[in-house]
Structure formats: structure tokens, C-alpha cells
PDB file of N, CA and C in Angstrom:
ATOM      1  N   UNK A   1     109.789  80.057  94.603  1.00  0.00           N
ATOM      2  CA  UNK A   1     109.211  81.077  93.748  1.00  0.00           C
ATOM      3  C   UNK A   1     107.686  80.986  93.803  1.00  0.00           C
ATOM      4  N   UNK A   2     107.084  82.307  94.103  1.00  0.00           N
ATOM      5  CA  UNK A   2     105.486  82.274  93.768  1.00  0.00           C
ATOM      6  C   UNK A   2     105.427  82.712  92.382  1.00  0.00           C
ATOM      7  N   UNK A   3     103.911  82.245  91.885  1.00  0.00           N
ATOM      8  CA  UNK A   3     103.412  82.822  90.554  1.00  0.00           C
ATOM      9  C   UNK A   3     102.182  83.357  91.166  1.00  0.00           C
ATOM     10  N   UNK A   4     102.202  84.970  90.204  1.00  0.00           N
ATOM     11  CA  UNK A   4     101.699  85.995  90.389  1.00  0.00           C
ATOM     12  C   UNK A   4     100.231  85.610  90.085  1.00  0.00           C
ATOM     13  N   UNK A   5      99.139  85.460  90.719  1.00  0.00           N
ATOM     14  CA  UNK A   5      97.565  85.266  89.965  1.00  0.00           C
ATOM     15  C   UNK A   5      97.331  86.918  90.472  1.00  0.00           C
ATOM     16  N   UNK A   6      97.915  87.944  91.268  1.00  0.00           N
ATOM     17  CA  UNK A   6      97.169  89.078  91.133  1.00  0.00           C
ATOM     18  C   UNK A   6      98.719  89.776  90.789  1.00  0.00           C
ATOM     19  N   UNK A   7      98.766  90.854  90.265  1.00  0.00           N
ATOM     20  CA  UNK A   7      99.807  91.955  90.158  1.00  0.00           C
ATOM     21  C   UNK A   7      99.726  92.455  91.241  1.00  0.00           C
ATOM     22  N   UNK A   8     101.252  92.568  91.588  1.00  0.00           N
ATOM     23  CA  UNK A   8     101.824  93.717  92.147  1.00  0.00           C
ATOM     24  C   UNK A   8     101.687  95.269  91.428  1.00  0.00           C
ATOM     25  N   UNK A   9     101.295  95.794  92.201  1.00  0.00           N
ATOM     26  CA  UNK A   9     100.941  97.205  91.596  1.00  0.00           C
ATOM     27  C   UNK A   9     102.209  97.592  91.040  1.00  0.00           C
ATOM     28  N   UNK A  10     102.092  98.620  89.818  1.00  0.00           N
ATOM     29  CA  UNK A  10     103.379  98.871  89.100  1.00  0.00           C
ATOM     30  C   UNK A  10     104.235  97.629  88.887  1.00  0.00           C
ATOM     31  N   UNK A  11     103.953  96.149  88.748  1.00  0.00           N
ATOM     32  CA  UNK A  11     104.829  95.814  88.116  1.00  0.00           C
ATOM     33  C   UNK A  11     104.014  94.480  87.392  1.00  0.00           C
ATOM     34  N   UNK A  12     103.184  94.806  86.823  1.00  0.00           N
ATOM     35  CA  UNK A  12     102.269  94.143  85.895  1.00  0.00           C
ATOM     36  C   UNK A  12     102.604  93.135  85.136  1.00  0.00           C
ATOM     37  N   UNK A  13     103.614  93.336  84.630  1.00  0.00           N
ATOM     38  CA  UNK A  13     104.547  92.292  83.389  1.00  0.00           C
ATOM     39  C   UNK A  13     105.373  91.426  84.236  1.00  0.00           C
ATOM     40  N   UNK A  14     105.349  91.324  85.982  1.00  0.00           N
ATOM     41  CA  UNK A  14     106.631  90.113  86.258  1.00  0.00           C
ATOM     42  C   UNK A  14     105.509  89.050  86.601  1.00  0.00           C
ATOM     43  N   UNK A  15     105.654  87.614  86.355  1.00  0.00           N
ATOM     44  CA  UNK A  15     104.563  86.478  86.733  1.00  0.00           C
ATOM     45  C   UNK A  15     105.667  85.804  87.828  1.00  0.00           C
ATOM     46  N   UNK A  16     106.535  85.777  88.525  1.00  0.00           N
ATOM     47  CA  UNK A  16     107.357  84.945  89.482  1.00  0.00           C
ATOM     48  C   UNK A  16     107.735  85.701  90.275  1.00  0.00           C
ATOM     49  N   UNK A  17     107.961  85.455  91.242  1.00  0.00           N
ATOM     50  CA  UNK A  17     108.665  86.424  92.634  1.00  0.00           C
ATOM     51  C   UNK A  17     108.826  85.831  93.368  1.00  0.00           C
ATOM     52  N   UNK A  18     109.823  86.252  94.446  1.00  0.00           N
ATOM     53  CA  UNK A  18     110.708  85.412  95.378  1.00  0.00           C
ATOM     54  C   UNK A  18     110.715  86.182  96.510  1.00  0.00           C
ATOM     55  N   UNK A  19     110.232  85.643  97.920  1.00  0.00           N
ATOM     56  CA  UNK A  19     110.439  86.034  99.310  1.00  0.00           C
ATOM     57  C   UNK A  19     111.550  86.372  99.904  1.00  0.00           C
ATOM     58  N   UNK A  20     112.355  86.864 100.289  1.00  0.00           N
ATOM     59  CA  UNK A  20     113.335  86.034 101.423  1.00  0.00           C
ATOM     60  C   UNK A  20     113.156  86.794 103.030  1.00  0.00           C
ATOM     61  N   UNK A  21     113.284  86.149 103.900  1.00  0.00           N
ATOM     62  CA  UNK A  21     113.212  86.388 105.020  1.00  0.00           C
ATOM     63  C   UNK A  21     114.297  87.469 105.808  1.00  0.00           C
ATOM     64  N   UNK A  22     114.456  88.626 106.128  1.00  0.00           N
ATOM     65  CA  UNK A  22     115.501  89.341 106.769  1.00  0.00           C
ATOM     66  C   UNK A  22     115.364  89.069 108.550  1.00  0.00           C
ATOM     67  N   UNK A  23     114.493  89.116 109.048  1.00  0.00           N
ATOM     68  CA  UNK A  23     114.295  88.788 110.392  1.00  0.00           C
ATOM     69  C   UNK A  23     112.424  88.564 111.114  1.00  0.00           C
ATOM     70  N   UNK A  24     112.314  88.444 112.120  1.00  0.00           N
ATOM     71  CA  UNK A  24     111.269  88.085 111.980  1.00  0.00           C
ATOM     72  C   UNK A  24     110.013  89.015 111.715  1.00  0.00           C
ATOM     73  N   UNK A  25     110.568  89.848 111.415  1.00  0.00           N
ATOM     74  CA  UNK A  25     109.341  90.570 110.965  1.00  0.00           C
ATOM     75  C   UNK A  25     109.222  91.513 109.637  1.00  0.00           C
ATOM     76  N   UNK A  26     110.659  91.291 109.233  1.00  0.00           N
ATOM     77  CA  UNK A  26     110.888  92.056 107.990  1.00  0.00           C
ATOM     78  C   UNK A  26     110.916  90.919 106.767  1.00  0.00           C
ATOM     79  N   UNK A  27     111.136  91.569 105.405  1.00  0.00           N
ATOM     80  CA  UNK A  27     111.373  90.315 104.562  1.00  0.00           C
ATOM     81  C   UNK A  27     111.704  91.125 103.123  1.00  0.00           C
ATOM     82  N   UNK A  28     111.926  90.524 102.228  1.00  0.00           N
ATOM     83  CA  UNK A  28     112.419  91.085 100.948  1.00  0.00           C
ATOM     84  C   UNK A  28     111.408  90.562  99.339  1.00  0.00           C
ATOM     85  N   UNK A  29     110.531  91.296  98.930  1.00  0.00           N
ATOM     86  CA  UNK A  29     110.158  90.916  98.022  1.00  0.00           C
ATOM     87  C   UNK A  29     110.558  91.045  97.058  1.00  0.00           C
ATOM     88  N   UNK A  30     111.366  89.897  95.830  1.00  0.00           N
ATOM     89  CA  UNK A  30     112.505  90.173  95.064  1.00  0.00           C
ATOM     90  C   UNK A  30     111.619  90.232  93.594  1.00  0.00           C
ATOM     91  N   UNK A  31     111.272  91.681  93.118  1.00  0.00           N
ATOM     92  CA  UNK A  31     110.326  91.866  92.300  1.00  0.00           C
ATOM     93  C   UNK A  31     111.437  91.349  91.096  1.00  0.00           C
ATOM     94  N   UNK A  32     112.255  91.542  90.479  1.00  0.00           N
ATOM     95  CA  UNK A  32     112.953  91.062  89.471  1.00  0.00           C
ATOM     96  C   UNK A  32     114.166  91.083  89.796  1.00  0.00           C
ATOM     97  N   UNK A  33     114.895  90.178  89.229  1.00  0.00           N
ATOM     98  CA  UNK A  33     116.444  89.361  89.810  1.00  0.00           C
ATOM     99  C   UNK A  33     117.068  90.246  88.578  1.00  0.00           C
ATOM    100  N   UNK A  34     117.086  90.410  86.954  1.00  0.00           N
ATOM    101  CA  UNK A  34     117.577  90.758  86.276  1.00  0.00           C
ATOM    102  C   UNK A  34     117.954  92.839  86.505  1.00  0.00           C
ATOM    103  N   UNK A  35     116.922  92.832  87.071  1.00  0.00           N
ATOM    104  CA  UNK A  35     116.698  94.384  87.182  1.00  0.00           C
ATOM    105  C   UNK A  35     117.655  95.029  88.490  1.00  0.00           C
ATOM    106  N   UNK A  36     117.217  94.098  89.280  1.00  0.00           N
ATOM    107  CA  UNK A  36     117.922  94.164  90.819  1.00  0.00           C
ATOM    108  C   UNK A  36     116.716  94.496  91.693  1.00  0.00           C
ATOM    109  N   UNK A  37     115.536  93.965  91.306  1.00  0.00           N
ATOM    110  CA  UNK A  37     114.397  95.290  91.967  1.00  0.00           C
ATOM    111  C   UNK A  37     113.382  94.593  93.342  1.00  0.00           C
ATOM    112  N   UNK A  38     113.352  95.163  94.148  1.00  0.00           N
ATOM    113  CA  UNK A  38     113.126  94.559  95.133  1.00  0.00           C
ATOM    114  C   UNK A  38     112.253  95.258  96.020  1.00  0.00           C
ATOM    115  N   UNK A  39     111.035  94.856  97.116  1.00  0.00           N
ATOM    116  CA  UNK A  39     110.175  95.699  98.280  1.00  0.00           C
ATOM    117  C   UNK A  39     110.531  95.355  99.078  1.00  0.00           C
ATOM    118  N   UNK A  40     110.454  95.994 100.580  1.00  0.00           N
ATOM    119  CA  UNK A  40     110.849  95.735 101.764  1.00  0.00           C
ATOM    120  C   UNK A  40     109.315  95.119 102.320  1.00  0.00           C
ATOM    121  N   UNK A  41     109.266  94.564 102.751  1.00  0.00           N
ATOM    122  CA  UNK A  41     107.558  93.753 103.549  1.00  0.00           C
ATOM    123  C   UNK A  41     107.574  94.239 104.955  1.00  0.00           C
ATOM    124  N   UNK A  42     106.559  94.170 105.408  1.00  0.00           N
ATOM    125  CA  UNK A  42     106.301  94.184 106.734  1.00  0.00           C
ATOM    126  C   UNK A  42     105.447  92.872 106.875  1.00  0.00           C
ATOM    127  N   UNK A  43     105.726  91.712 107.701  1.00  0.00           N
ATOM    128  CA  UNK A  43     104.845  90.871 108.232  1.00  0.00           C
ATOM    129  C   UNK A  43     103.787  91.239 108.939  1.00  0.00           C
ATOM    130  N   UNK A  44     102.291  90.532 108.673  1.00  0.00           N
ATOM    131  CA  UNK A  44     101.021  90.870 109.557  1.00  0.00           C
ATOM    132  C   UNK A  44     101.524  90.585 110.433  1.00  0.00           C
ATOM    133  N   UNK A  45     102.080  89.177 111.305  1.00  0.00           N
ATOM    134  CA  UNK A  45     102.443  89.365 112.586  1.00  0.00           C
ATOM    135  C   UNK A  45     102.814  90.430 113.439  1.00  0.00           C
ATOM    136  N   UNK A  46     103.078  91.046 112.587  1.00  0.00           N
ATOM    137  CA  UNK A  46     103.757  92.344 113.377  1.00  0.00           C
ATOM    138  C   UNK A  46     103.470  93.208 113.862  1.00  0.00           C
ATOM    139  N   UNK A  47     101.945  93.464 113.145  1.00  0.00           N
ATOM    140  CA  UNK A  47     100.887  94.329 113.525  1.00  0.00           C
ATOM    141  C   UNK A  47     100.059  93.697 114.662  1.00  0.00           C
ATOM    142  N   UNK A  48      99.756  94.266 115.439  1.00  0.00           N
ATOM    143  CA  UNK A  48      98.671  94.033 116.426  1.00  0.00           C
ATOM    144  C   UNK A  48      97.599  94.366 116.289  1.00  0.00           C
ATOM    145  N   UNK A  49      96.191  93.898 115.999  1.00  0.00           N
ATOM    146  CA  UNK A  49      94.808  95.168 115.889  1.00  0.00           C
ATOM    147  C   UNK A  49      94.698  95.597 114.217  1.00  0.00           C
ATOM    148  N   UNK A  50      95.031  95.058 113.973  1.00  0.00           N
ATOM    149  CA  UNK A  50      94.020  95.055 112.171  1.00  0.00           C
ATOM    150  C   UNK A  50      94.375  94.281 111.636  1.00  0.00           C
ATOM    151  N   UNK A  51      92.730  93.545 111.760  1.00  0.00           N
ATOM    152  CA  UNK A  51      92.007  92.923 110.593  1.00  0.00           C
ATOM    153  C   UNK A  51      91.755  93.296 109.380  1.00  0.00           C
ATOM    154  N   UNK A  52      92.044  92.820 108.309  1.00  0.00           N
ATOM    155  CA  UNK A  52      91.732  92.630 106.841  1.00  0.00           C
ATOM    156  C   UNK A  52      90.621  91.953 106.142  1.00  0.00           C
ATOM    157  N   UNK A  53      90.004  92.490 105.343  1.00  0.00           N
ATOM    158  CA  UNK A  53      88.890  91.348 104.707  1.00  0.00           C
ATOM    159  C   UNK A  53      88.744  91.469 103.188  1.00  0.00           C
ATOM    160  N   UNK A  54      89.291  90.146 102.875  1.00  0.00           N
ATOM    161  CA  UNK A  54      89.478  89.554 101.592  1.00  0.00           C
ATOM    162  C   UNK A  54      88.481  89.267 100.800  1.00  0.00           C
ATOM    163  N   UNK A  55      88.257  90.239  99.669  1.00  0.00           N
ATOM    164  CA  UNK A  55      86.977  89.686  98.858  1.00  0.00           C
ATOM    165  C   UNK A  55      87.138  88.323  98.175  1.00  0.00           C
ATOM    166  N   UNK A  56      85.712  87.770  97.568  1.00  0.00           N
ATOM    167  CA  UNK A  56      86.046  86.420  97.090  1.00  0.00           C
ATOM    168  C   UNK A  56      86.752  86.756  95.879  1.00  0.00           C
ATOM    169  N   UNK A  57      86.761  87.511  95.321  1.00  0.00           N
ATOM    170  CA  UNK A  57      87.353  87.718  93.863  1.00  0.00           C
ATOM    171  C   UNK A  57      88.663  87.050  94.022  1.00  0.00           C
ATOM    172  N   UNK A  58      89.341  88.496  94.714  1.00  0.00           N
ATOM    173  CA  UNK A  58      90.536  87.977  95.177  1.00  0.00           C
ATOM    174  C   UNK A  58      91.090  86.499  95.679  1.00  0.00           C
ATOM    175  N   UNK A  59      89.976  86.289  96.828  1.00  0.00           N
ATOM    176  CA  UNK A  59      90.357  84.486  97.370  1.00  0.00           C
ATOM    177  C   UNK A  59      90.573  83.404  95.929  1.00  0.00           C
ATOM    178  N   UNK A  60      89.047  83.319  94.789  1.00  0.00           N
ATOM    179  CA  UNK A  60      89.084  82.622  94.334  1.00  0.00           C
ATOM    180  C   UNK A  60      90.457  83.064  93.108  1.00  0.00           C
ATOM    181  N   UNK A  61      90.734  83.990  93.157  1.00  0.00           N
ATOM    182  CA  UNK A  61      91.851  84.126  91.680  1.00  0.00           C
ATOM    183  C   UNK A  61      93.674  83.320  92.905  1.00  0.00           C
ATOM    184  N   UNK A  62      93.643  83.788  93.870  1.00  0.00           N
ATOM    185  CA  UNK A  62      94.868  83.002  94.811  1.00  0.00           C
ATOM    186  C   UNK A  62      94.500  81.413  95.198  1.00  0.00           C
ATOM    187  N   UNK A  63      93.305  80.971  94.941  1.00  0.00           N
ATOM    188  CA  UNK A  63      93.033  79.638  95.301  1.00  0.00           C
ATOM    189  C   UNK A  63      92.918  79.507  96.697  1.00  0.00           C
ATOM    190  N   UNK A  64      92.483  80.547  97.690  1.00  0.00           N
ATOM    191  CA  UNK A  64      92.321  80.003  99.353  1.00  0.00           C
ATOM    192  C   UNK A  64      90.806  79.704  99.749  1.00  0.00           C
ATOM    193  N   UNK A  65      91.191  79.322 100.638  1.00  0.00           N
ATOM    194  CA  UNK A  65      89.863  78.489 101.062  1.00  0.00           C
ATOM    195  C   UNK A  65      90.419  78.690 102.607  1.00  0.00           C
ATOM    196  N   UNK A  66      89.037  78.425 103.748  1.00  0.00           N
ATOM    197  CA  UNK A  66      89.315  78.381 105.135  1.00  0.00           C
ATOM    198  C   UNK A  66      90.714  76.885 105.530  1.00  0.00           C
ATOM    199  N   UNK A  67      90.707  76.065 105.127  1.00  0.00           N
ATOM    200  CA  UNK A  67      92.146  75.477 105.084  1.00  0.00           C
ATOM    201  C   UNK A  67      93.332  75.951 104.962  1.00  0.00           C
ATOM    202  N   UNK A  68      93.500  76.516 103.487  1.00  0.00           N
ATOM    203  CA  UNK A  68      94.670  77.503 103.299  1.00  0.00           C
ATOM    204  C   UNK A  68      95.197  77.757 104.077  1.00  0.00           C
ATOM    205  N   UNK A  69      96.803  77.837 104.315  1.00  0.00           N
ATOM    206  CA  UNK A  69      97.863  78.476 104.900  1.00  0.00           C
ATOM    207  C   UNK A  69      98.551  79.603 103.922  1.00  0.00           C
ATOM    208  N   UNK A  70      97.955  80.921 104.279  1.00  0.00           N
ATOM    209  CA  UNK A  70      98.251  82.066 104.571  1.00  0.00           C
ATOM    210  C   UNK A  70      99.726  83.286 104.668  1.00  0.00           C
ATOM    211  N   UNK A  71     100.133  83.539 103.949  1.00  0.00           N
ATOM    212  CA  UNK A  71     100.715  84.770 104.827  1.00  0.00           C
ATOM    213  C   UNK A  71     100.607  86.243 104.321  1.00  0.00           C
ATOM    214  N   UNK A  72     100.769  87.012 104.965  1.00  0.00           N
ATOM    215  CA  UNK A  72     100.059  88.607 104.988  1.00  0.00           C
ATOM    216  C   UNK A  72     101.464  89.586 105.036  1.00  0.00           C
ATOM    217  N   UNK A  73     101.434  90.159 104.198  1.00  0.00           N
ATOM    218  CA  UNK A  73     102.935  91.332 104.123  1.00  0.00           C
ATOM    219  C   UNK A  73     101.954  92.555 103.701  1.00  0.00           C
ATOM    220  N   UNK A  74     102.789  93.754 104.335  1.00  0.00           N
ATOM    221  CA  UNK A  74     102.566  94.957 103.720  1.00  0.00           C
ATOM    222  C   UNK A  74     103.551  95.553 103.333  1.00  0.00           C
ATOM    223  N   UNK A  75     104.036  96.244 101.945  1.00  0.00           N
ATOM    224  CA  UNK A  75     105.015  96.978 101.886  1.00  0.00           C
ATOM    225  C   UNK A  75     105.415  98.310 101.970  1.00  0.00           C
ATOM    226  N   UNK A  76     107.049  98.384 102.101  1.00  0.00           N
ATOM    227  CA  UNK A  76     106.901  99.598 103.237  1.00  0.00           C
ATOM    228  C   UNK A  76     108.077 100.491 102.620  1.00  0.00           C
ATOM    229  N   UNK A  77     108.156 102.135 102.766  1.00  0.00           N
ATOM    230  CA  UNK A  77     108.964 102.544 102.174  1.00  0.00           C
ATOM    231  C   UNK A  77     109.973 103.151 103.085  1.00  0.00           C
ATOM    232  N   UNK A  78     111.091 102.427 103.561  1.00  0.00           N
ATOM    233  CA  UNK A  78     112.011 102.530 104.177  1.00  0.00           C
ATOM    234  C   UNK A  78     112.600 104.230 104.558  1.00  0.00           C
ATOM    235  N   UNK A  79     112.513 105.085 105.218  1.00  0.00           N
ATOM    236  CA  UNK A  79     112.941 106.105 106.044  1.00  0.00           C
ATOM    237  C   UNK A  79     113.414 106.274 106.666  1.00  0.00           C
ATOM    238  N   UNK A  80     114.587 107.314 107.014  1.00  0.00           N
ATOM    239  CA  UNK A  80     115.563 107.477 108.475  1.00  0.00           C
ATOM    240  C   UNK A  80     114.863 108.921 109.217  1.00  0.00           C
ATOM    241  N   UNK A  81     114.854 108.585 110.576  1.00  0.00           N
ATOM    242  CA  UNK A  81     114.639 107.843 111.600  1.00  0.00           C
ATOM    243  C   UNK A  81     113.351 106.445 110.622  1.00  0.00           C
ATOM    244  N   UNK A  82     113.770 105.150 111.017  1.00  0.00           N
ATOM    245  CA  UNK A  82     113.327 104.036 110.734  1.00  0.00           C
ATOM    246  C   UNK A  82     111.381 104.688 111.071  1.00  0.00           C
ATOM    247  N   UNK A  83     111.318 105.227 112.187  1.00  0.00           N
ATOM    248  CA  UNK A  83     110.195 105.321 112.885  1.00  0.00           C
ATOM    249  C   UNK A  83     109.388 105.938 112.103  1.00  0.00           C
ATOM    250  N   UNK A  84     109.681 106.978 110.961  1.00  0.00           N
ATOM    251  CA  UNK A  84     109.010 107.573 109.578  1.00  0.00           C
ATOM    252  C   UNK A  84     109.035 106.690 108.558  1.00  0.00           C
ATOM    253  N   UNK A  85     108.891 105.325 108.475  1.00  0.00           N
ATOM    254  CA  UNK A  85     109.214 104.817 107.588  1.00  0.00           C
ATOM    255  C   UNK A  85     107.702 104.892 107.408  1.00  0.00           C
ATOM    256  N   UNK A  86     106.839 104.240 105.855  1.00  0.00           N
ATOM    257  CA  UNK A  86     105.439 104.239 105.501  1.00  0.00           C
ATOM    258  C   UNK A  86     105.188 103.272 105.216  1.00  0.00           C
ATOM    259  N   UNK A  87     104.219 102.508 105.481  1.00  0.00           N
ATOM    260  CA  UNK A  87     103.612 101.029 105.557  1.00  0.00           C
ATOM    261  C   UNK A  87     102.359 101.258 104.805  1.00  0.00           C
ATOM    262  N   UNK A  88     101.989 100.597 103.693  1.00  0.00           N
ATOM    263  CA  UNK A  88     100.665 100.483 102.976  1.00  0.00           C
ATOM    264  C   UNK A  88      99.685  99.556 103.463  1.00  0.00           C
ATOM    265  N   UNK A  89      98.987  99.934 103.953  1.00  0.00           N
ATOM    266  CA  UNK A  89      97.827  98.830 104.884  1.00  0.00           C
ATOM    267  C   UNK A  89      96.938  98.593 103.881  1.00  0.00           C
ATOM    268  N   UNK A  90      96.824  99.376 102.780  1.00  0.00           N
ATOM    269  CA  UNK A  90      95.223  98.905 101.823  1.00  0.00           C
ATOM    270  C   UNK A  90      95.502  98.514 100.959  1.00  0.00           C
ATOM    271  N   UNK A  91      96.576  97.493 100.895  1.00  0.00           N
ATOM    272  CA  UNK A  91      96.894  96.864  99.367  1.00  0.00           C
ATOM    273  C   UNK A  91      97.846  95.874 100.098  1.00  0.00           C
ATOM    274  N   UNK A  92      97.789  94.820 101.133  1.00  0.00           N
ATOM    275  CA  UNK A  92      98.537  94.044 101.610  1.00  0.00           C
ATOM    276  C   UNK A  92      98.685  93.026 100.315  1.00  0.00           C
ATOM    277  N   UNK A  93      99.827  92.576 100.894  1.00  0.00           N
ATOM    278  CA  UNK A  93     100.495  91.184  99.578  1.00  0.00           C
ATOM    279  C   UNK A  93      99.844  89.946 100.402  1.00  0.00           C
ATOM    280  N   UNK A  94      99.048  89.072  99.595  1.00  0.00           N
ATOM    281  CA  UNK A  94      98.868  87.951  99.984  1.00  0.00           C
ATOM    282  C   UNK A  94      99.586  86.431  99.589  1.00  0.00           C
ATOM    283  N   UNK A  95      99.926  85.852 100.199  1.00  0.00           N
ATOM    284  CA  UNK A  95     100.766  84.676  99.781  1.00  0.00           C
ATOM    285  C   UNK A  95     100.136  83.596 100.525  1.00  0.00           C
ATOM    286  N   UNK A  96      99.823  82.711  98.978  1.00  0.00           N
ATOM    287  CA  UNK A  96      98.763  80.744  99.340  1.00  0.00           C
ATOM    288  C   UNK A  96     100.052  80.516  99.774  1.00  0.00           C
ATOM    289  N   UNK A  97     100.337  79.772 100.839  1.00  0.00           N
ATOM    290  CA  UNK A  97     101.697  78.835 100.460  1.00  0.00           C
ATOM    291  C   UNK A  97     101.572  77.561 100.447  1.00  0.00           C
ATOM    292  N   UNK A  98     100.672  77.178 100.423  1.00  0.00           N
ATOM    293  CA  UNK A  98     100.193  75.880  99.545  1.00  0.00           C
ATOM    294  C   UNK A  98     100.431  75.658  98.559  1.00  0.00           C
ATOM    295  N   UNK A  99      99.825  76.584  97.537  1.00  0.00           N
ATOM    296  CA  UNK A  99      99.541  76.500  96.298  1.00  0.00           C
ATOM    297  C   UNK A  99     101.007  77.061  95.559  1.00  0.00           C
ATOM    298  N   UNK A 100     101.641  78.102  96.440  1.00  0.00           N
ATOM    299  CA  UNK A 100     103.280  78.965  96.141  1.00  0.00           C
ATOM    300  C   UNK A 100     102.382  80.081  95.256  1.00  0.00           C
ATOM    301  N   UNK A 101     101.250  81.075  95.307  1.00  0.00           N
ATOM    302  CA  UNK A 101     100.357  81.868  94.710  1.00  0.00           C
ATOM    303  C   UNK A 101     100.768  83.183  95.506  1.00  0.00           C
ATOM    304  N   UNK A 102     100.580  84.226  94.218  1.00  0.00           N
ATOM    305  CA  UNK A 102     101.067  85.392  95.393  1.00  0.00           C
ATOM    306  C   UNK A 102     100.021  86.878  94.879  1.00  0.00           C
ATOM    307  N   UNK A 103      99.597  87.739  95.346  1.00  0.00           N
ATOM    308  CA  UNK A 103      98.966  88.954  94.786  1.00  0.00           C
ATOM    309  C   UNK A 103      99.083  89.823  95.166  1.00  0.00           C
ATOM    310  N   UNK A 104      98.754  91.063  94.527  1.00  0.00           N
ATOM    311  CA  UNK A 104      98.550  92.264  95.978  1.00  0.00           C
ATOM    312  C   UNK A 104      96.939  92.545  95.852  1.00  0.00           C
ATOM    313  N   UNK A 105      96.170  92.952  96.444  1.00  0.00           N
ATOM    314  CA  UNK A 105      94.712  92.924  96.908  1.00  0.00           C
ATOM    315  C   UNK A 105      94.527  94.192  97.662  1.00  0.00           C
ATOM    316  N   UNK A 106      93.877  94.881  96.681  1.00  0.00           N
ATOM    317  CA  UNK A 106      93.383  96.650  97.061  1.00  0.00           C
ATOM    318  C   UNK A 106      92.252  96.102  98.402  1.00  0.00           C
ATOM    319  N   UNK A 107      92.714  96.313  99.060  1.00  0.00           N
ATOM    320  CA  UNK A 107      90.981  96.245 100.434  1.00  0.00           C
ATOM    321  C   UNK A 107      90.814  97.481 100.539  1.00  0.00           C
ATOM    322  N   UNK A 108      91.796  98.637 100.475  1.00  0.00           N
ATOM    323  CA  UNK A 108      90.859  99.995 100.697  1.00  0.00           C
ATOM    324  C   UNK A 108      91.116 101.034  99.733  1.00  0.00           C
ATOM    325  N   UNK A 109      89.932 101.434  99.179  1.00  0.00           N
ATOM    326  CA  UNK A 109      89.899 102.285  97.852  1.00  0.00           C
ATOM    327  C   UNK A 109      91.021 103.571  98.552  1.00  0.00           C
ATOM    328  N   UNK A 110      90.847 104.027  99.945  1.00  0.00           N
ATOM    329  CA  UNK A 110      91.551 104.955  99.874  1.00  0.00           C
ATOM    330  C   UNK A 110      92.927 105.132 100.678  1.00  0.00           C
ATOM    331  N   UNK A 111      93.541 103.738 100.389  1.00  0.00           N
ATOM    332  CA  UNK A 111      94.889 103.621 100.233  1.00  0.00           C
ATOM    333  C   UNK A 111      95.136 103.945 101.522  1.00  0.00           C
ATOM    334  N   UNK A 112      95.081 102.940 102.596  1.00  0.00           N
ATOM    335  CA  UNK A 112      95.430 103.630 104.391  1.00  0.00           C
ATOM    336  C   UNK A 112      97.092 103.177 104.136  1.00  0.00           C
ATOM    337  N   UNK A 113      97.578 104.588 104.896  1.00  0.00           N
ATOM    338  CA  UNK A 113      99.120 104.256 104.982  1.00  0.00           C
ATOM    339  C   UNK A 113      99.269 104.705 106.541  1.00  0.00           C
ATOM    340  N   UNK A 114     100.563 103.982 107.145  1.00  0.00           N
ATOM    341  CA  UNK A 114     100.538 104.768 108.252  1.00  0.00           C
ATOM    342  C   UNK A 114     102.099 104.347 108.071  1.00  0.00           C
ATOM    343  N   UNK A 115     102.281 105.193 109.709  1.00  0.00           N
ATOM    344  CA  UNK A 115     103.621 105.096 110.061  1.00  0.00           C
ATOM    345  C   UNK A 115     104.726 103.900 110.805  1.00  0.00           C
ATOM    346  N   UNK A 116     105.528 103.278 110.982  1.00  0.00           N
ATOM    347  CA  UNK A 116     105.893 102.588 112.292  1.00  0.00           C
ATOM    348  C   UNK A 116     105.545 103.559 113.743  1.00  0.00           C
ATOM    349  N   UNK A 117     105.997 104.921 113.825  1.00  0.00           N
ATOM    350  CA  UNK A 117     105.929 105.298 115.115  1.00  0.00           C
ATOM    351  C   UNK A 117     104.143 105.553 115.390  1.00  0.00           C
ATOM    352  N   UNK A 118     103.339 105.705 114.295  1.00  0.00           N
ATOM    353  CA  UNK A 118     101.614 105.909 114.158  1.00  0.00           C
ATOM    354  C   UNK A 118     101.187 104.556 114.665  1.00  0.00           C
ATOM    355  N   UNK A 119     101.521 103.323 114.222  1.00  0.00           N
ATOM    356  CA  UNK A 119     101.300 101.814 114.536  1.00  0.00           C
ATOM    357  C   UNK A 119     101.435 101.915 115.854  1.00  0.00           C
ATOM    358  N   UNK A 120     102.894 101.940 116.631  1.00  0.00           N
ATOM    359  CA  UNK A 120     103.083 102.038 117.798  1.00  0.00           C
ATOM    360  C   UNK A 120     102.143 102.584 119.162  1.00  0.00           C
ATOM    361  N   UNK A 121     101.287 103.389 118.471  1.00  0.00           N
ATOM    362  CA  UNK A 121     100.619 103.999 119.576  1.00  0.00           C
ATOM    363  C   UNK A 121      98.633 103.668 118.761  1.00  0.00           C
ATOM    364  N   UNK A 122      98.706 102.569 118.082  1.00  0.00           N
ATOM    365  CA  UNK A 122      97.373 101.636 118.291  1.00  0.00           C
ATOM    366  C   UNK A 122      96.765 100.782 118.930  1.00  0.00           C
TER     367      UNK A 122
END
């Protein structure tokens, strides 16, 4: 379980959340167990070609430092054909896993979303 030092957008009131892994590039963010409520992630690995930059605000409220071990999700709103699905690039989830710290972190005021099949051809 991580504890929340930044909110997840829209869900302000949960302080714990739970990962789980679906494959290597997908994953499950289990926003509340009682509710049933849950995000689909996209791993940074997954992306090729964008960089992110983390203000200190943010760093110092998650506790990272250039040591820190890291991981980077974006969440995504699942669509058929899969290839329309929508990925939020300006509010990636950050996770210390050191520390087990988790947030989401606005980097762009104007909310870049793209596509899987839009990614594909970056």
C-alpha cells in the first residue's frame, strides 16, 4: 500500500492505494477496495520520447531526491478499438518506492492527452 502525500484528482478523501501489475506495461490503480473503484495506468516505460519535469514542490511533498527509485504511470481511459483509448500525459502518477509515497502531479496546466494510436506515430 502507498500513502497518498499528493491527491489523486477527484478522489481527495482516499490516503492509501494499491498498485497491481496486469502486464508489463499496464497496471491497476485500486483507488478504493470498499467502493470497487479502480484506474487503468499506463507505465512511463512504455512511452518512448517524453520527458517530464517535476517541480520541487511536488519532489519535496513525495520525499525524492536524485537517489530515489521512481515509478511513472499515466492514467488512461480505456476505449474499443483499444487504439482510441486516452492517456493523460499532464498529470502523471508518481510513485517513491522507497518511501511506498504516491501523488498525482499537474506538469501541464493544459492537460496534454493523447491517444495510443497518436503515441504510436511519435
Amino acid at each position: 500500500m502507498y500513502e497518498v502525500k499528493i491527491p489523486i484528482l477527484g478522489f481527495d478523501n482516499i490516503n492509501k492505494m494499491d498498485i497491481k501489475q496486469l502486464d508489463d506495461d499496464f497496471f491497476i490503480l485500486e483507488l478504493d477496495k470498499k467502493e470497487d473503484t479502480s484506474m487503468y495506468l499506463l507505465s512511463s516505460n512504455s512511452i518512448k520520447s517524453f520527458d517530464i519535469d517535476i517541480n520541487d514542490e511536488y519532489l519535496t511533498k513525495l520525499q525524492i531526491n536524485d537517489k530515489t527509485k521512481i515509478s511513472v504511470y499515466y492514467s488512461v481511459v480505456v476505449n474499443n478499438p483499444i487504439s482510441n483509448s486516452v492517456i493523460n500525459l499532464g498529470a502523471p502518477i508518481i510513485v517513491n518506492e522507497d518511501k511506498q509515497t504516491i501523488g498525482q502531479c499537474i506538469i501541464n496546466s493544459g492537460y496534454l492527452f493523447s491517444t495510443f494510436k497518436e503515441l504510436n506515430t511519435l
